[in-house]
Protein backbone atom coordinates (compact mmCIF):
# COMPACT_ATOMS: atom_id res chain seq x y z
CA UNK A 1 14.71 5.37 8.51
CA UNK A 2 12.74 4.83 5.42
CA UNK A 3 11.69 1.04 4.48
CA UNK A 4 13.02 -0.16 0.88
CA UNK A 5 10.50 -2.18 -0.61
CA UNK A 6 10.50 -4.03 -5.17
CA UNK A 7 7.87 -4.88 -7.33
CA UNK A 8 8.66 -8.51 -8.32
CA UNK A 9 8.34 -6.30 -11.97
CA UNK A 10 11.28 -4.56 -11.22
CA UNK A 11 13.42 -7.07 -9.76
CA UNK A 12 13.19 -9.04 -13.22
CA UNK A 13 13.84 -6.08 -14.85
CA UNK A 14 17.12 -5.73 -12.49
CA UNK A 15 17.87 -9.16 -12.42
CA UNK A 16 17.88 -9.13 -16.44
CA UNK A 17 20.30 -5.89 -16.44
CA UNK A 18 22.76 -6.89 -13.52
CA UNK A 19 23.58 -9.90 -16.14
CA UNK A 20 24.77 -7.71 -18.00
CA UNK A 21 26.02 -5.48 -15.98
CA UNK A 22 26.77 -6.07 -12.44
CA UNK A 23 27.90 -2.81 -11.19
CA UNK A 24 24.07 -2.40 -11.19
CA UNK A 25 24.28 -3.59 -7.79
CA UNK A 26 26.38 -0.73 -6.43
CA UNK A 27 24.97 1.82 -8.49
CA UNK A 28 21.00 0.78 -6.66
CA UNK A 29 23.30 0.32 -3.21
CA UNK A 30 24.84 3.76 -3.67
CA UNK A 31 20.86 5.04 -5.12
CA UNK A 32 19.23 3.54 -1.79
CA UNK A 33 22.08 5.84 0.15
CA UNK A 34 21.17 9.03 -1.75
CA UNK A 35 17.16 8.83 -1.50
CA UNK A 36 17.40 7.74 2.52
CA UNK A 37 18.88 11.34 2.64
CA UNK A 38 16.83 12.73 0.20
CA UNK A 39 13.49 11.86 1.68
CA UNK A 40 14.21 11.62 5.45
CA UNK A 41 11.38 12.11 6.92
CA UNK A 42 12.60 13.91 9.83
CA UNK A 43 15.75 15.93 8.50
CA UNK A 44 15.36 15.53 4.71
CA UNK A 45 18.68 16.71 2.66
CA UNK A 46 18.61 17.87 -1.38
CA UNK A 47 21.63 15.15 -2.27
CA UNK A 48 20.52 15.07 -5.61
CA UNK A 49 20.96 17.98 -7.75
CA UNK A 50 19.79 16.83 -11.18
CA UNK A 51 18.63 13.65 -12.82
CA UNK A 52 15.48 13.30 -10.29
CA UNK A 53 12.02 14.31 -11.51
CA UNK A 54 8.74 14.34 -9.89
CA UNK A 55 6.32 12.14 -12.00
CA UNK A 56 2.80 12.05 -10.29
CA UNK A 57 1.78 13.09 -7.23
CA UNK A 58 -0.67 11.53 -5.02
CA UNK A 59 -3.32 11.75 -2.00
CA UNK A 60 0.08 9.65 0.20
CA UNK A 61 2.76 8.53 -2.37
CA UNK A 62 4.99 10.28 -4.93
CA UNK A 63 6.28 8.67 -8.04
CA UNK A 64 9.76 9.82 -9.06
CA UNK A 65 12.30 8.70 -11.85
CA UNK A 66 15.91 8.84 -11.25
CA UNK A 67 18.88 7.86 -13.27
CA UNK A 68 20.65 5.06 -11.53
CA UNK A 69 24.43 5.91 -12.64
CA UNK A 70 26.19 2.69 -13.47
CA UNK A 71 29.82 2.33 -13.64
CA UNK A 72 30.97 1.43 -16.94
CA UNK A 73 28.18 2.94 -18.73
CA UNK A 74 28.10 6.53 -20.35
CA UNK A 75 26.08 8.87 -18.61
CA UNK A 76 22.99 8.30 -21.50
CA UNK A 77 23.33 4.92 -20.69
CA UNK A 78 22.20 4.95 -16.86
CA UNK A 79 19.37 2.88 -16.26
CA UNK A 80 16.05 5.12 -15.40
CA UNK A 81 14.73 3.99 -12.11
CA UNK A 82 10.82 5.22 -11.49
CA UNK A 83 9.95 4.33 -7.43
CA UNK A 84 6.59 5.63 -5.00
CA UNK A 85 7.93 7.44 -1.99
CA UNK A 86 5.89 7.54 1.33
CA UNK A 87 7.21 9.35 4.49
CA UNK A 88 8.04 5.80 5.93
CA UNK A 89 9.30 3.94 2.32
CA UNK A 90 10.63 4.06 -1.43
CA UNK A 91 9.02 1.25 -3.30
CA UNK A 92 10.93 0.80 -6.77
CA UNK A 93 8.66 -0.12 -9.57
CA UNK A 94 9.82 -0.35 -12.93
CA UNK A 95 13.20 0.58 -14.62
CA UNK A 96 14.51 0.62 -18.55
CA UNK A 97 17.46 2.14 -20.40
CA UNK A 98 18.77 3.28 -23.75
CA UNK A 99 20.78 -0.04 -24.36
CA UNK A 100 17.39 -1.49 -24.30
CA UNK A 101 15.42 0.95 -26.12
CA UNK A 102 13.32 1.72 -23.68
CA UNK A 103 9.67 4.32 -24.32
CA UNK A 104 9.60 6.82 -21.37
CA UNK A 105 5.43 6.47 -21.87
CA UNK A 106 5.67 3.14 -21.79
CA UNK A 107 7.98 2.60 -18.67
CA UNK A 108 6.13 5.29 -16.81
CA UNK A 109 2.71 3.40 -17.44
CA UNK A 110 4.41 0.19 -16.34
CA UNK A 111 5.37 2.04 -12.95
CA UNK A 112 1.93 3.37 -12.60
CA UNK A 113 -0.02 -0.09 -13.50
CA UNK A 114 2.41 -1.48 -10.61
CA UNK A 115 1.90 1.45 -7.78
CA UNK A 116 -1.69 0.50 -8.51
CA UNK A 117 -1.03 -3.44 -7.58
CA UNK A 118 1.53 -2.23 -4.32
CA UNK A 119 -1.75 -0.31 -3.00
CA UNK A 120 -4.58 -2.40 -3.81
CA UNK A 121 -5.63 -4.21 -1.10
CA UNK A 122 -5.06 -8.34 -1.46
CA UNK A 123 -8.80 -9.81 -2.67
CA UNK A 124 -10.23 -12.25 -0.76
């Protein structure tokens, strides 16, 4: 069973969007679903056939973006949803759409700068 974990980044980020549109909740609900079969650590299962892509990988995490399909929005419109995945948990990190405009670079540097702050250790 994998361990679902948000950077306080993203949950403003989904906070902001599920104002707007609160079938956001569902579609992350239904996302958790697919990626707990996806990346089952013992008996993993391809569930999702396109709209997943392998951003970085590193020495024990993997950063992916997925499009988190939202009801009432056109497929374009889904919200892009970059997470790190562990065996043992799916952190999600940043997320941005086309409503909003959003830079791929940028987004993907935001998820990055925050996978950074998940795995540094707290300073004492």
């Amino acid at each position: 069973m994998l361990g679902f974990f948000r950077h306080p980044g993203f949950e403003r980020e989904a906070d902001r969007f599920r104002k707007k549109h609160p079938a956001f909740d569902e579609a992350l609900d239904s996302l958790k679903r697919l990626l707990e079969k996806q990346f089952d650590p013992d008996d993993p299962v391809q569930v999702i056939a396109s709209g997943l892509y392998r951003i970085e990988v590193r020495e024990t995490e993997t950063v992916w973006k997925v499009h988190a399909h939202t009801a009432g929005l056109k497929r374009n419109q889904a919200p892009r949803v970059y997470f790190s995945q562990t065996k043992s948990s799916i952190t999600f990190l940043a997320m941005g759409t086309h409503i909003e405009n959003y830079d791929d670079g940028e987004l993907r540097a935001k998820a990055m700068e925050r996978l950074d702050e998940v795995l540094e250790p707290p300073s004492e």
